[in-house]
Protein backbone atom coordinates (compact mmCIF):
# COMPACT_ATOMS: atom_id res chain seq x y z
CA UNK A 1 83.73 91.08 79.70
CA UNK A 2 83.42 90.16 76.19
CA UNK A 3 82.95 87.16 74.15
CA UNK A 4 84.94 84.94 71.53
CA UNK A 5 82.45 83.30 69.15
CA UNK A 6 83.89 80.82 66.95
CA UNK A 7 82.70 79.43 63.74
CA UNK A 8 84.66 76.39 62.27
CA UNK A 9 85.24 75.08 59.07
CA UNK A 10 83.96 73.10 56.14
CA UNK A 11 83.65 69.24 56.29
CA UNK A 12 83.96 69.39 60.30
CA UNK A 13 81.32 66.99 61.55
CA UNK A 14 81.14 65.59 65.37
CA UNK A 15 83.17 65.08 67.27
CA UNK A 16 86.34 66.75 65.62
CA UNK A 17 83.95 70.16 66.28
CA UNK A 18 83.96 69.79 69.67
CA UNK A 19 87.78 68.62 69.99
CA UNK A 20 88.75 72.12 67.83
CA UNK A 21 86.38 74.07 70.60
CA UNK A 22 88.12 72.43 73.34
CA UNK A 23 91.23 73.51 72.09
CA UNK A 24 90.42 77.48 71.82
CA UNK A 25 88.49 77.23 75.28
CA UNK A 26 91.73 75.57 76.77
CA UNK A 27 94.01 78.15 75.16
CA UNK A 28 91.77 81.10 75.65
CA UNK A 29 91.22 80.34 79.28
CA UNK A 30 94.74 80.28 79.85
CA UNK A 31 95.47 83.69 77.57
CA UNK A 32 92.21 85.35 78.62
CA UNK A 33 90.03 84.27 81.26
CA UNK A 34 88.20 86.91 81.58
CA UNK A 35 86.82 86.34 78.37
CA UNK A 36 83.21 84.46 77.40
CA UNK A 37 84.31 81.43 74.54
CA UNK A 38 80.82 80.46 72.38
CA UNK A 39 80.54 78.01 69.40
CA UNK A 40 78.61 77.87 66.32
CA UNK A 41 78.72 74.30 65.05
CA UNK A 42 76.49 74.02 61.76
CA UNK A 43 78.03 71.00 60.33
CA UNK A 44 76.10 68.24 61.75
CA UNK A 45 73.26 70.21 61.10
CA UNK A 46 73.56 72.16 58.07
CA UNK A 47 77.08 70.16 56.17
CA UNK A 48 76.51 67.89 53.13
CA UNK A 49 76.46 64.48 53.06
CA UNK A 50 75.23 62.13 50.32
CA UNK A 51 71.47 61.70 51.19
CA UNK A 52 70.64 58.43 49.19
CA UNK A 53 73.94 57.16 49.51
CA UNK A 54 75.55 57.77 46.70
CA UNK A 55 73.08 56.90 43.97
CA UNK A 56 74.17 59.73 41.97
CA UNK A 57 78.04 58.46 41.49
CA UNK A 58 78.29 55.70 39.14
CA UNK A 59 78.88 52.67 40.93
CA UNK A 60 79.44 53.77 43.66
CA UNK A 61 76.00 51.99 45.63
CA UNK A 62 76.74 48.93 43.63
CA UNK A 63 80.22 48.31 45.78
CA UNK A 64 81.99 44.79 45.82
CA UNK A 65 81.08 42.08 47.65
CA UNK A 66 81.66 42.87 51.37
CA UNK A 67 80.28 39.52 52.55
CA UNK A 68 83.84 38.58 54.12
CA UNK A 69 85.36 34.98 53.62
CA UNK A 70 85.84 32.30 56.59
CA UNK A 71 89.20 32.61 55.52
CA UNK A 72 89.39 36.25 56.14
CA UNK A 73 87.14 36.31 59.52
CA UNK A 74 89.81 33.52 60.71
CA UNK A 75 92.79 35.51 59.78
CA UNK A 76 91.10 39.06 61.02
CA UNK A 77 89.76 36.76 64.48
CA UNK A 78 93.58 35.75 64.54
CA UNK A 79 95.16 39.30 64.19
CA UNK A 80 92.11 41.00 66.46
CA UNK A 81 93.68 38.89 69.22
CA UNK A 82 97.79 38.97 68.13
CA UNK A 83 98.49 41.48 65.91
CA UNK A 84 101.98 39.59 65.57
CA UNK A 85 100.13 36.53 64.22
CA UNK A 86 101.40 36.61 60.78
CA UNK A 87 104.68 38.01 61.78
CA UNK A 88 104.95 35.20 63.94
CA UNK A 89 103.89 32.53 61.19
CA UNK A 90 106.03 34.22 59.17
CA UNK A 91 109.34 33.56 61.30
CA UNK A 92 108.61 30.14 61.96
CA UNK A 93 108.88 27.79 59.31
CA UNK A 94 106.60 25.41 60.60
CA UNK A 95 103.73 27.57 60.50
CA UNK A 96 104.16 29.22 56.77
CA UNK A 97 101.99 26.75 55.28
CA UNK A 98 99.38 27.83 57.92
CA UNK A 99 99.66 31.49 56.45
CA UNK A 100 98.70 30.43 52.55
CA UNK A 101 96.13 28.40 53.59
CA UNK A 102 94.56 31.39 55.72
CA UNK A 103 95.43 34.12 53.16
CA UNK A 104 91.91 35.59 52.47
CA UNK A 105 90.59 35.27 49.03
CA UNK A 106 89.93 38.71 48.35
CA UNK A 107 93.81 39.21 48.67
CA UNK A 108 94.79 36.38 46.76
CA UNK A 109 92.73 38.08 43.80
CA UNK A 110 94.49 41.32 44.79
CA UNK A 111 98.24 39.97 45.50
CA UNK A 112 98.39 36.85 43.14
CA UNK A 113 99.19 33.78 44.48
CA UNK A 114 101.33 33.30 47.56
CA UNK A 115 103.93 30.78 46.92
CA UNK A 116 105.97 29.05 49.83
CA UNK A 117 108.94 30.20 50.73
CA UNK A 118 112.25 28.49 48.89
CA UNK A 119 114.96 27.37 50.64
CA UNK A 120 117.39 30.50 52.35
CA UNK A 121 121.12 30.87 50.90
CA UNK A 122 123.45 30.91 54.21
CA UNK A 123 123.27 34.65 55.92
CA UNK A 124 126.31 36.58 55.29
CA UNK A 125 127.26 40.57 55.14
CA UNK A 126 126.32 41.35 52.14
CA UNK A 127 122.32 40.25 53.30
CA UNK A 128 123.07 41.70 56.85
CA UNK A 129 123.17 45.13 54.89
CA UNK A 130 120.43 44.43 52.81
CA UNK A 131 118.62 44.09 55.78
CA UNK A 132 119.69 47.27 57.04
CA UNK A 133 118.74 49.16 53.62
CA UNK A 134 115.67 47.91 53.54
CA UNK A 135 114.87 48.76 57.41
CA UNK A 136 116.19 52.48 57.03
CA UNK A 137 114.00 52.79 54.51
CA UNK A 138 110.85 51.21 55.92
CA UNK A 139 111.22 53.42 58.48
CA UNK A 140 111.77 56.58 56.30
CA UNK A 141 108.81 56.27 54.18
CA UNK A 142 106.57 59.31 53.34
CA UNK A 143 103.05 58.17 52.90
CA UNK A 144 101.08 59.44 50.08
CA UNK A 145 99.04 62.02 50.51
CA UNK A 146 95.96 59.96 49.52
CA UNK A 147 96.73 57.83 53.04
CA UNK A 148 97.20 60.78 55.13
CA UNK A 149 93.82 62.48 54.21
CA UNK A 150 92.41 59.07 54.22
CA UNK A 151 93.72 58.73 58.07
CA UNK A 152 92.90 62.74 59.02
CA UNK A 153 89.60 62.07 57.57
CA UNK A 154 88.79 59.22 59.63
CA UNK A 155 90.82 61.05 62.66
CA UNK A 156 93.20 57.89 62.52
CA UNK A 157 96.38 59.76 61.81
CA UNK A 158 97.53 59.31 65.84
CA UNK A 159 96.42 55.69 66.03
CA UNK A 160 98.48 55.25 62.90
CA UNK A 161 101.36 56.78 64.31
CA UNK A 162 101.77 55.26 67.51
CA UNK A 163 100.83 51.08 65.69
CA UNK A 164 103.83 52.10 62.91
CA UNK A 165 106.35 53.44 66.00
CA UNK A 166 105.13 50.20 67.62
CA UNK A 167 105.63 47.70 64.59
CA UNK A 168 109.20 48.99 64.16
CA UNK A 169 110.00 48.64 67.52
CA UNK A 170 109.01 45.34 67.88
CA UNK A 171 111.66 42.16 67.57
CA UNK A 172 108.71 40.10 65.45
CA UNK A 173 109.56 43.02 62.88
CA UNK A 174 113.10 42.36 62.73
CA UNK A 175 112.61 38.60 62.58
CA UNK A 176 110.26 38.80 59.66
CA UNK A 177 112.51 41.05 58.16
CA UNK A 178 115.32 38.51 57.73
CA UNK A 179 113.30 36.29 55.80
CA UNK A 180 112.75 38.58 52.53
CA UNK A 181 114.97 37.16 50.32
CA UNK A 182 113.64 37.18 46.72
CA UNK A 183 110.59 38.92 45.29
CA UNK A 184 108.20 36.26 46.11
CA UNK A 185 108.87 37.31 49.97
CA UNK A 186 108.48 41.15 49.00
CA UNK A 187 105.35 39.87 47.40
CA UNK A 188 103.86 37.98 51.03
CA UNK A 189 105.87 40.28 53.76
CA UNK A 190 104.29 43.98 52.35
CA UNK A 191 100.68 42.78 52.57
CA UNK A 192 101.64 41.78 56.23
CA UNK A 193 103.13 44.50 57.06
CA UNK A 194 99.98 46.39 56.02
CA UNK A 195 97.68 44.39 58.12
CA UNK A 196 99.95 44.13 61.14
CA UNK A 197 100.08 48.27 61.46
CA UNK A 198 95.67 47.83 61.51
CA UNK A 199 95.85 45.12 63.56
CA UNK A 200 97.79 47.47 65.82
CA UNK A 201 95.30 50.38 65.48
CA UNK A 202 92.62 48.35 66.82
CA UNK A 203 94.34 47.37 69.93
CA UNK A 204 94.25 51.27 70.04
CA UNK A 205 92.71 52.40 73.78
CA UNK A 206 90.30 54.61 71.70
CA UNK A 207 86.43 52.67 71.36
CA UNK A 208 86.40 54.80 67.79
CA UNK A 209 89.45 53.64 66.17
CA UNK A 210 88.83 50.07 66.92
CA UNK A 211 84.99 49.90 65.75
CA UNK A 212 86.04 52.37 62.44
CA UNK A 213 88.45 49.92 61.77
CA UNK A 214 86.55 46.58 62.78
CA UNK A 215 82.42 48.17 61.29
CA UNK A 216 83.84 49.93 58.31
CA UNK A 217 85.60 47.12 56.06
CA UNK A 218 86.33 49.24 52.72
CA UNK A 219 88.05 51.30 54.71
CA UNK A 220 90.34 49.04 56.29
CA UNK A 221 91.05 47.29 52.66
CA UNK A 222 91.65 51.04 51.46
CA UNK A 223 94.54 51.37 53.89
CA UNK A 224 95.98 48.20 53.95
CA UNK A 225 95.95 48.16 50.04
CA UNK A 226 98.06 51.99 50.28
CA UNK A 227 100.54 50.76 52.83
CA UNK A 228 101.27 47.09 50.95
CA UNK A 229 102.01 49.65 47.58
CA UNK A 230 104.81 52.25 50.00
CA UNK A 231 106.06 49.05 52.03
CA UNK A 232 106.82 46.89 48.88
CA UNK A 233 108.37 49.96 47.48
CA UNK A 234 110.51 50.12 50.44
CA UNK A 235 111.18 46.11 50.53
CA UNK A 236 112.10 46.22 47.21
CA UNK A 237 115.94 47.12 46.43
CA UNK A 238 118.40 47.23 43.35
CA UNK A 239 119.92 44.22 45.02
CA UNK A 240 117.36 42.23 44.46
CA UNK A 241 115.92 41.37 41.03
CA UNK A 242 112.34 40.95 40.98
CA UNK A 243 111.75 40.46 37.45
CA UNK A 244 108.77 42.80 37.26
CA UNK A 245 107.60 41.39 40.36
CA UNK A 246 106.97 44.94 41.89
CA UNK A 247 105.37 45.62 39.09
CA UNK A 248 103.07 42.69 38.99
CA UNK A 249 102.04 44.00 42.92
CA UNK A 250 101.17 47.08 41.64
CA UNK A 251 98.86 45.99 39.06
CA UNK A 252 97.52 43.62 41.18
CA UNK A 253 96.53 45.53 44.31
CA UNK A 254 95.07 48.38 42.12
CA UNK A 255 93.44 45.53 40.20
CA UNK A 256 90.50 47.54 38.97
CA UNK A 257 90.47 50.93 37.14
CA UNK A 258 92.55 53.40 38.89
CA UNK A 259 90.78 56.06 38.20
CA UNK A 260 87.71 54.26 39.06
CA UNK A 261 89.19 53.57 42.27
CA UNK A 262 90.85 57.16 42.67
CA UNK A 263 87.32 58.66 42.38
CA UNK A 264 85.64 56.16 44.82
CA UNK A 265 88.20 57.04 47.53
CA UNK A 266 88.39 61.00 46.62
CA UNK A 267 84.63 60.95 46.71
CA UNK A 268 84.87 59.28 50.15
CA UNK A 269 87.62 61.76 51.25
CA UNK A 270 86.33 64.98 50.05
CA UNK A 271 82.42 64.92 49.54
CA UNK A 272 81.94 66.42 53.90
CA UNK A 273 84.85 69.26 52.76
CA UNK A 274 84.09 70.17 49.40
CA UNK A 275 80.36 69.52 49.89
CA UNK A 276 80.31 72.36 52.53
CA UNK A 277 81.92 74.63 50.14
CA UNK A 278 79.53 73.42 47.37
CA UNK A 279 76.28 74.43 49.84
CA UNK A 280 77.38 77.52 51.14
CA UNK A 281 77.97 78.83 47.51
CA UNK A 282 74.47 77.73 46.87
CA UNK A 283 72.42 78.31 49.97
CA UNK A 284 75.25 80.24 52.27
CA UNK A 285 72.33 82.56 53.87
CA UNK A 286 71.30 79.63 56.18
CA UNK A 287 74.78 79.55 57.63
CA UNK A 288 75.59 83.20 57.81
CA UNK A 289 72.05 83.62 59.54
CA UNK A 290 72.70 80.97 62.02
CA UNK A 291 75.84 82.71 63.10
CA UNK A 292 73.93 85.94 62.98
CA UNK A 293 71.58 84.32 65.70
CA UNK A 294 74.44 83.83 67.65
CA UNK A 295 76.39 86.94 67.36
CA UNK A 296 72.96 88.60 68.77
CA UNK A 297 72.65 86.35 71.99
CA UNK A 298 76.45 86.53 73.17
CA UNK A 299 77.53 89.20 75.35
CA UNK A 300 79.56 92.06 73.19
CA UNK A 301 82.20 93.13 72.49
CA UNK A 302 82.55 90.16 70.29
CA UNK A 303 85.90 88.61 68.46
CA UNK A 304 84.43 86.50 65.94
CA UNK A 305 87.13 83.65 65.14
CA UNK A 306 86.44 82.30 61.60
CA UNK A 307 88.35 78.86 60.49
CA UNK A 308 88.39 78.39 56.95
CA UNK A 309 84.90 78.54 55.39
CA UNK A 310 83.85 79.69 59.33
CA UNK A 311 85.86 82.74 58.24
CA UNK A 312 84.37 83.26 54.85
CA UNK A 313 81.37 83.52 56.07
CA UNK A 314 82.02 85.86 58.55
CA UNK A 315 83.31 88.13 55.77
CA UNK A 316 80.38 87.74 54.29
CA UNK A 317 78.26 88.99 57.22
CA UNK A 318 80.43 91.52 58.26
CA UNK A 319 80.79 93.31 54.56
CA UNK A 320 76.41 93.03 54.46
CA UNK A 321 75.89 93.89 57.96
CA UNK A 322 76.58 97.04 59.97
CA UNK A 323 76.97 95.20 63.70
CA UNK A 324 78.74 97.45 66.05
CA UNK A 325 79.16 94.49 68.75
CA UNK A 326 81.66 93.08 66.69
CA UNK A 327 84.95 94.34 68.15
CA UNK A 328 87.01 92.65 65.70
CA UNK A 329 87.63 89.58 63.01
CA UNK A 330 89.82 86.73 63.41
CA UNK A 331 90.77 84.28 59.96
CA UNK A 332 92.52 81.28 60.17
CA UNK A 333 92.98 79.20 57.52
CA UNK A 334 90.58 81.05 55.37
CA UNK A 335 89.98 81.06 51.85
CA UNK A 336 87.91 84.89 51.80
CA UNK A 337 90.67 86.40 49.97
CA UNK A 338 91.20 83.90 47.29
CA UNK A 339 87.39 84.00 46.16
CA UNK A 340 87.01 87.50 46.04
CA UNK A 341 90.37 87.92 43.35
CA UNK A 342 88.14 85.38 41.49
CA UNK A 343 85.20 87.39 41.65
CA UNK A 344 83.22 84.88 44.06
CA UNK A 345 82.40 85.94 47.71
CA UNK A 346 79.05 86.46 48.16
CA UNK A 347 79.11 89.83 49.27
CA UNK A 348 82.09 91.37 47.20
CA UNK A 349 82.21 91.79 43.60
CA UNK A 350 85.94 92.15 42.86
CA UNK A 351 87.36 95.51 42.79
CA UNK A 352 84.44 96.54 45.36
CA UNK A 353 85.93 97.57 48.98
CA UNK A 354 84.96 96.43 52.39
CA UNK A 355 82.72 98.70 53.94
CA UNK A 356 84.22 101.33 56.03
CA UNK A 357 82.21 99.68 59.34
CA UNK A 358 83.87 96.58 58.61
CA UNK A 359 85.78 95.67 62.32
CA UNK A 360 89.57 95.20 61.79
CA UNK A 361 90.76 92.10 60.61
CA UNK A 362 93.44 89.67 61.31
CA UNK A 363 93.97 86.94 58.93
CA UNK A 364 96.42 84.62 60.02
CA UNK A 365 98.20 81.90 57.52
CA UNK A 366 100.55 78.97 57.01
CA UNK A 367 102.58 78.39 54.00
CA UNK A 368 102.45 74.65 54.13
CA UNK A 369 98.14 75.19 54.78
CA UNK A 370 97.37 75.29 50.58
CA UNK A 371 93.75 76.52 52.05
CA UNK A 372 95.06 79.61 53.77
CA UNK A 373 95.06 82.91 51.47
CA UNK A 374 96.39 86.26 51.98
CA UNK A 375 94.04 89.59 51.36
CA UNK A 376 96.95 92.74 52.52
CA UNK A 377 97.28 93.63 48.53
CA UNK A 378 93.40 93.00 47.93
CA UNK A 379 92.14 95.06 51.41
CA UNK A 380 95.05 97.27 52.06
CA UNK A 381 94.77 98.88 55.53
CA UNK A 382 91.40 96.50 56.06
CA UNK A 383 93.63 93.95 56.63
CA UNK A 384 96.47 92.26 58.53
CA UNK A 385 98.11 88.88 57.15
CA UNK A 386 100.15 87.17 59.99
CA UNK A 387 102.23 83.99 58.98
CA UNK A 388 102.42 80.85 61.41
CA UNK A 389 104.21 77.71 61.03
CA UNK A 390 102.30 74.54 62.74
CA UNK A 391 104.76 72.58 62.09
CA UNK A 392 103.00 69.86 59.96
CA UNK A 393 102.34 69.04 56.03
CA UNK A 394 98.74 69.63 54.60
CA UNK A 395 96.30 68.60 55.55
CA UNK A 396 97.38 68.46 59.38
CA UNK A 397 98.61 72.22 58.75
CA UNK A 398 94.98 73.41 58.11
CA UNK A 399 93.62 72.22 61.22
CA UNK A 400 96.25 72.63 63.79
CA UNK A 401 96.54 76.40 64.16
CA UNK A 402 94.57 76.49 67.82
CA UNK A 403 97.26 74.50 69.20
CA UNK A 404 100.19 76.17 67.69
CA UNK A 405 100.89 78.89 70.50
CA UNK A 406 102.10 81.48 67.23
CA UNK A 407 98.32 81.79 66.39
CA UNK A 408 97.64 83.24 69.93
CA UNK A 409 100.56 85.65 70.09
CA UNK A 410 98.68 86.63 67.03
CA UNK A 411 95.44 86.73 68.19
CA UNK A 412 96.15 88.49 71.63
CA UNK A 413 96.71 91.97 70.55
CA UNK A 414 93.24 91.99 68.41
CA UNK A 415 91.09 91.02 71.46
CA UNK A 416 89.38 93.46 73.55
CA UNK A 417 91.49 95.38 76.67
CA UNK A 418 90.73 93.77 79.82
């Protein structure tokens, strides 16, 4: 009996640690039973975070006002309990006025002012297909990838998913829908839109999506202020003029400096990812000897499986450290290769080989995964590069290789014989 110890990867934090474990424990129990699974989580322990929140990024402690408005805990008390409130409103003429007057203020300054709704021409084809247009391509829209690490970050990509499959399925859509007309209805149905799809989230069955969502404000203004950019985009066809209407939205809902803004959100996004990287260039020895620790109290012969900065490090530790209980190195997702051409692993100077008790090593990539490297041409004979395809776009592609079932065809042959 032997033992698979795996270390994951920067900017993990609880509980996406434990999900990934569950995953390879699942997977490994089915492959290889007989096999022992261990874990070395560090990054709740050891991973960055911004100790005096933020006081070193300009700004970035001295955020907006996020006392909300009675407007906007009416409209949010409204949507918590309907998340086709607006739609609704929307769709029935009686109750527009009701919508201005409960617009939150904070959008107003974002959005410009709402204006009511001027009198429909009489439907015919040629709006009937219009309609169409603008459904298809509603429904086709590619987020930017700003959202989608936004929503990954914040493990909200699912919850999105399932409230935008639910929004277009839904008759209150198709309703609202019929009503855009001119640019002034681009202007109030895209903001709606936004804040149906989180109203939606939070009737999600999961206790963390709905109190992210509900606790965590700025975050919920992020997203809605994304999706109101892509969904005007979409609502917005050659057919219909706006006279720099879209325009105007644009400016508005990125009202401040976009780079200001860009930063504040990339800081958000990145600081747990690149953060970890940052440390473990700096201080790496408390991570490699915490894994050391646990590569001497699991029973050997031991595969160590590395994910991303988990599998730099295990580079490192194998190329300074003679351990003959290591039966052999697993990579996924790593970036070892990459900073060693550049002259920066810690225990490689370029042009230096891997020791010849180095265990053999499998690294195993994905094209679409821009933080998976190859090493074949760097380490030739030390190592073996084996491409996967998880079937998603970054950043999904980085973290989905234990459920792809490629990786473990992969993996299989490199673990010890039964």
């Amino acid at each position: 009996m032997g033992t698979v110890l795996f270390v994951h990867g920067a900017g993990i934090r609880f509980p996406d640690d434990r999900e990934m474990f569950e995953q390879i424990k699942i997977a490994l129990a089915h492959y290889r039973p007989d096999l022992a699974v261990s874990f070395c989580t560090w990054g709740e322990h050891l991973g960055t975070r911004l100790h005096a929140g933020g006081a070193a990024i300009p700004h970035y402690t001295h955020k907006e006002d996020t006392t909300q408005t009675t407007a906007d805990v009416a409209l949010w008390s409204h949507l918590q309990q309907d998340p086709w409130y607006e739609l609704r409103a929307l769709v029935n003429k009686q109750q527009r006025q009701q919508i201005l007057n409960l617009e939150p203020v904070s959008y107003h300054e974002r959005l410009g002012s709402l204006r009511p709704f001027m009198k429909r021409p009489h439907v015919n084809k040629s709006m009937e297909e219009h309609w169409e247009i603008r459904d298809s391509r509603l429904r086709a829209l590619e987020f930017p990838l700003t959202l989608q690490i936004k929503l990954t970050a914040a493990n909200l990509d699912q919850a999105f998913a399932t409230a935008k499959q639910m929004l277009f399925a839904s008759s209150m859509y198709q309703d609202a829908l019929r009503n855009v007309q001119m640019a002034t209805d681009v202007e109030m149905l895209a903001p709606i839109l936004a804040r149906a799809v989180i109203a939606l989230m939070q009737q999600n069955p999961s206790r963390n999506t709905e109190n992210q969502l509900q606790e965590n404000r700025r975050l919920r203004d992020d997203i809605i202020m994304l999706l109101t950019v892509e969904f005007a985009r979409a609502l917005h066809t050659d057919n219909v003029k706006s006279g720099g209407q879209w325009q105007q939205l644009r400016r508005s809902v990125f009202a401040r400096s976009q780079q200001e803004r860009q930063r504040r959100i990339l800081l958000d996004m990145f600081t747990p990812f690149i953060g970890d990287v940052i440390f473990y260039q700096a201080r790496g020895e408390q991570l490699r000897d915490l894994i050391l620790a646990h590569i001497q109290h699991v029973t050997p012969p031991i595969t160590l499986l590395g994910h991303s900065l988990g599998g730099v490090a295990c580079v490192d530790i194998l190329a300074q450290h003679q351990l003959p209980q290591v039966h052999s190195l697993i990579t996924a997702g790593t970036q070892a290769p990459l900073l060693y051409e550049m002259d920066a692993l810690q225990s490689l100077f370029y042009g230096q080989a891997l020791p010849s008790h180095f265990p053999p090593w499998l690294n195993i990539y994905d094209m679409r995964d821009i933080l998976s490297y190859v090493g074949e041409e760097l380490f030739p004979d030390k190592i073996q590069d084996i491409r996967v395809n998880n079937r998603h776009a970054y950043p999904q592609a980085h973290n989905t290789y234990w459920t792809n079932p490629e990786t473990w065809q992969a993996v299989l042959p490199l673990l010890p014989p039964v």
